[in-house]
Protein backbone atom coordinates (compact mmCIF):
# COMPACT_ATOMS: atom_id res chain seq x y z
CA UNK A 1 30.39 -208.43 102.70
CA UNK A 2 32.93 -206.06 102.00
CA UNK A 3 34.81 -207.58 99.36
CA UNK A 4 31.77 -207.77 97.84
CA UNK A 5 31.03 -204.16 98.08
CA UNK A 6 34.42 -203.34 97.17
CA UNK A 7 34.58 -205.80 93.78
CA UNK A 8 30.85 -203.69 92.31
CA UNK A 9 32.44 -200.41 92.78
CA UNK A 10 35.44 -201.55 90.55
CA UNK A 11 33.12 -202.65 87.85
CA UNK A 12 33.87 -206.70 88.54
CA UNK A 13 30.93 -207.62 90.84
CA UNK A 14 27.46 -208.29 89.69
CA UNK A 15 26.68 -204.45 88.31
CA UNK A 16 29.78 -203.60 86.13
CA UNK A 17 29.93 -199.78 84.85
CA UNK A 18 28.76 -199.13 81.66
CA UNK A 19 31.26 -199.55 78.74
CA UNK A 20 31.88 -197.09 76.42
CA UNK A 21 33.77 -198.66 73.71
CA UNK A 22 34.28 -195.44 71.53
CA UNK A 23 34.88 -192.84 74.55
CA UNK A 24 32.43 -190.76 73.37
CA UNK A 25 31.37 -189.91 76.99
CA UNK A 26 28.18 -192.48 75.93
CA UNK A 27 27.41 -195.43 76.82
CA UNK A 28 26.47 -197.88 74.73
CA UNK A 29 23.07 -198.14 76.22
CA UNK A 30 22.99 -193.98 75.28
CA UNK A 31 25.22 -194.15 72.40
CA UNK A 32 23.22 -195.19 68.96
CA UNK A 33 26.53 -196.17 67.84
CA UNK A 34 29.16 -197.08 70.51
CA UNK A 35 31.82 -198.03 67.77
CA UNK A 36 31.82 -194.06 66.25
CA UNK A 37 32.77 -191.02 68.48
CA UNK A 38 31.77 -188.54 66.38
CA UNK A 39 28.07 -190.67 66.82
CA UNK A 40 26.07 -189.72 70.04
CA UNK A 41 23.06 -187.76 71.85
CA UNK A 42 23.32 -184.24 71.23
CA UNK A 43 26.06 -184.77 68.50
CA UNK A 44 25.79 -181.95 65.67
CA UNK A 45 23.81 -183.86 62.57
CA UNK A 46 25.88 -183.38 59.37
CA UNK A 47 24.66 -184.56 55.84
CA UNK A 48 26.27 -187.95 55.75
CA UNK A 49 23.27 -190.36 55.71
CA UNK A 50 23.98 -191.30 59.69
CA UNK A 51 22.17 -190.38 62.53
CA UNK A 52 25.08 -188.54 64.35
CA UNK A 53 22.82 -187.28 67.29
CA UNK A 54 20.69 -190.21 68.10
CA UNK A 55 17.64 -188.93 67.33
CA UNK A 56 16.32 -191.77 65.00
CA UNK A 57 16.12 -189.41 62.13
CA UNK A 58 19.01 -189.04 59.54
CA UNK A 59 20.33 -185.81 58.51
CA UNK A 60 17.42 -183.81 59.85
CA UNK A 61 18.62 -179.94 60.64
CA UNK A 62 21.96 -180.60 59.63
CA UNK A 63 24.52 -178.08 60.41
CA UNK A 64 25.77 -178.51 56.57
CA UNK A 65 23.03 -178.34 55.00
CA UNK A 66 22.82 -176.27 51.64
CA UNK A 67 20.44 -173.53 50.23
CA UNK A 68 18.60 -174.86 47.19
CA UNK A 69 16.43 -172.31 45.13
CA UNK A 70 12.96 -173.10 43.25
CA UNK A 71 13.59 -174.05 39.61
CA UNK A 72 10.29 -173.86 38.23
CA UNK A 73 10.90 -173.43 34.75
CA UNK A 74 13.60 -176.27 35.08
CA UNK A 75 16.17 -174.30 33.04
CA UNK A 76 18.76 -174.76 36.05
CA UNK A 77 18.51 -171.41 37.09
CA UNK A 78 16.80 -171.07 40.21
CA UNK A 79 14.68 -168.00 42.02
CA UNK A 80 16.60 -166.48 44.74
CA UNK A 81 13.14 -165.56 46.57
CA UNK A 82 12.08 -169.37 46.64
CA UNK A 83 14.56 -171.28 48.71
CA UNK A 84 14.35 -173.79 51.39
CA UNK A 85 17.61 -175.87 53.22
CA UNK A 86 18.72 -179.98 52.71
CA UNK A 87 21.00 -181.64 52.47
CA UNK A 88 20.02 -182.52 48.55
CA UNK A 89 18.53 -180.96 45.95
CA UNK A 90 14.91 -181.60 46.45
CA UNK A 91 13.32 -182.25 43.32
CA UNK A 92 12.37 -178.84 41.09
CA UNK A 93 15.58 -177.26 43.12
CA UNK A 94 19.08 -176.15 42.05
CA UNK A 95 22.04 -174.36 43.36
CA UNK A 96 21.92 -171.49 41.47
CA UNK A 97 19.71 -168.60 42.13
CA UNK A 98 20.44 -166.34 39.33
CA UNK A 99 17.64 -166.57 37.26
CA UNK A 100 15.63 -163.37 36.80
CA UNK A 101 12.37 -165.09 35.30
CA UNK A 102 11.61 -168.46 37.11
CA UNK A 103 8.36 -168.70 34.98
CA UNK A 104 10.14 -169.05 31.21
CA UNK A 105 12.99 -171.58 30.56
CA UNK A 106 14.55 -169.41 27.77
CA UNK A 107 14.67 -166.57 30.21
CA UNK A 108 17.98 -167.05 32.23
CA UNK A 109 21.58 -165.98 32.75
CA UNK A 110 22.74 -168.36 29.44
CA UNK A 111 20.37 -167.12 27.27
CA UNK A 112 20.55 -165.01 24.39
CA UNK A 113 19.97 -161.71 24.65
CA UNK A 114 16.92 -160.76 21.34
CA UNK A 115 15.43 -157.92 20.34
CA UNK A 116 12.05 -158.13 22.46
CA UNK A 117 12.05 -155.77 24.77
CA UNK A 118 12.87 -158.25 27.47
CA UNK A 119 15.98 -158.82 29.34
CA UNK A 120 16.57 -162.21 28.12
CA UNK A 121 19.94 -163.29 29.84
CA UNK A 122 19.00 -161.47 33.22
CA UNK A 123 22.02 -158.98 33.13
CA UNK A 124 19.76 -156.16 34.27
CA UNK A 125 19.99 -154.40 30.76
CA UNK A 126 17.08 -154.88 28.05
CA UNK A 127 18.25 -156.18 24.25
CA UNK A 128 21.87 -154.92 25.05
CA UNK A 129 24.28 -156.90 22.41
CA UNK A 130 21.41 -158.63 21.07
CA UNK A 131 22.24 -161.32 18.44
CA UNK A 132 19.50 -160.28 16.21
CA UNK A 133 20.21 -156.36 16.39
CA UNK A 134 20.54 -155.18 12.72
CA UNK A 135 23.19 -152.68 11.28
CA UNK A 136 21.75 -149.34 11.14
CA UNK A 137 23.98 -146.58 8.45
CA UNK A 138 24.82 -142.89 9.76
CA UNK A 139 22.79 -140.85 7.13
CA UNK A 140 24.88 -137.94 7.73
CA UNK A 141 23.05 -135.53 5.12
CA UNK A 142 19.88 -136.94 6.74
CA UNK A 143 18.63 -137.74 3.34
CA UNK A 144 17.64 -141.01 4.34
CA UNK A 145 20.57 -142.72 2.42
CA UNK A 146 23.22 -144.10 4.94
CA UNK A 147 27.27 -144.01 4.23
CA UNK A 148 28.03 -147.49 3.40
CA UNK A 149 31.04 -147.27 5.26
CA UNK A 150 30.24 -150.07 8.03
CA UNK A 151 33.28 -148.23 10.62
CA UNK A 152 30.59 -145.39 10.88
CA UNK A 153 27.54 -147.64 11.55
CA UNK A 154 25.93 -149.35 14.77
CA UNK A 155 24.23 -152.19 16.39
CA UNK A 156 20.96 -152.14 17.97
CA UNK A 157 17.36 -152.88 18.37
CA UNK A 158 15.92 -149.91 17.60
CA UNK A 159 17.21 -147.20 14.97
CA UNK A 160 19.04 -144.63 17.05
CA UNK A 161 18.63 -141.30 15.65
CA UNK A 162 20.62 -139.86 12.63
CA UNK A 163 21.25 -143.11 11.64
CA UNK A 164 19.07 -145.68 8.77
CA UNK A 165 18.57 -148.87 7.62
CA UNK A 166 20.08 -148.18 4.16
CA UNK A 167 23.66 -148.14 3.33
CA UNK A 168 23.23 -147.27 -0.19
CA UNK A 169 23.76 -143.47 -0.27
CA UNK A 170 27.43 -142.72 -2.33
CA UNK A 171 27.68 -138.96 -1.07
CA UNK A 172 26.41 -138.53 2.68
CA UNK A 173 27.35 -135.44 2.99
CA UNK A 174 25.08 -133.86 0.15
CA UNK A 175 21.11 -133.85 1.28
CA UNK A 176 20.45 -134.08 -2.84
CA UNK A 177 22.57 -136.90 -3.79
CA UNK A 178 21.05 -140.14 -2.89
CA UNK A 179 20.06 -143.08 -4.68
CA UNK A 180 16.91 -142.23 -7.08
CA UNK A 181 17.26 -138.34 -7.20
CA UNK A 182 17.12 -136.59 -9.92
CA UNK A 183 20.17 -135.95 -12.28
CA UNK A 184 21.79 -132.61 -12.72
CA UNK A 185 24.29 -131.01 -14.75
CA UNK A 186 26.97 -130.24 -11.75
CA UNK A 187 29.47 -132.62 -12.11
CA UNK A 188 27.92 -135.04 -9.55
CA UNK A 189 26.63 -138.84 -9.31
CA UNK A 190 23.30 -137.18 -8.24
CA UNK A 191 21.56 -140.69 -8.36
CA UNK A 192 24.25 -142.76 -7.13
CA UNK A 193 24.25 -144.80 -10.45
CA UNK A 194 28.01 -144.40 -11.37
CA UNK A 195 27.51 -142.55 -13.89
């Protein structure tokens, strides 16, 4: 009787300890997968498409997971205040969270910035370097003839002030010479006609 009491507790008997063939600290009757000992209860779940913690669910609360932001206007921009975690990109997600206007697909940090009154590449600055700004002329003599000269003119939406949309004006610093006025004898192009 006591060689048979002696031969279970060494595992040879007729109730042999439980084998744990990865030394996970698992048996295989715990373990969910005895041949992986990264793979066991309580294991940290990482996005890998394996149950690492024996739970029967894959990936669920993994500690990897990544924060995927609403792309509702699906121009790959996403809203920084719509978020949730996964492993993937759940569908009408994406990575990036820059987008400043999650409701219009040619609102976004790629766009264009136009003259609309609308900060169209989300840079926090409205129609700055907009490719559709025209030229505007510095009308000096405020005549409403602008120097020609393009060094003294700008770029922008709006007309900033002592400046105008014509460049036509062949004396800006005289208020009476300008194209159309009136021709005098002093010498001058008055009317900006060459002659």
């Amino acid at each position: 009787a006591d060689a048979d009491a002696d031969a279970d507790d060494t595992g040879t008997g007729d109730d042999p300890l439980p084998v744990d063939a990865d030394g996970d600290g698992f048996s295989e009757e715990d373990d969910c997968d005895d041949m992986d000992d990264t793979v066991f209860p309580g294991a940290d779940e990482i996005c890998d498409g394996i149950d690492n913690n024996c739970d029967d669910v894959i990936d669920t609360d993994a500690i990897d997971m990544g924060t995927w932001y609403a792309d509702t206007d699906a121009d790959t921009y996403g809203d920084v205040d719509v978020s949730m975690m996964a492993c993937d990109a759940p569908a009408g997600y994406t990575a990036d969270a820059t987008d400043c206007n999650d409701t219009d697909a040619a609102i976004n940090p790629a766009a264009d910035e136009i003259c609309d009154d609308i900060d169209n590449n989300c840079d926090d600055e409205i129609d700055n370097d907009a490719i559709d700004a025209p030229m505007w002329y510095d009308d000096y003599d405020a005549d409403g003839y602008g120097e020609p000269d393009e060094y003294f003119a700008v770029i922008a939406c709006d007309m900033p002030s002592g400046y105008t949309a014509d460049s036509s004006d062949c004396d800006d610093t005289e208020e009476d010479t300008y194209p159309g006025a009136e021709e005098i004898c002093d010498g001058y192009d008055n009317d900006c006609d060459d002659d």
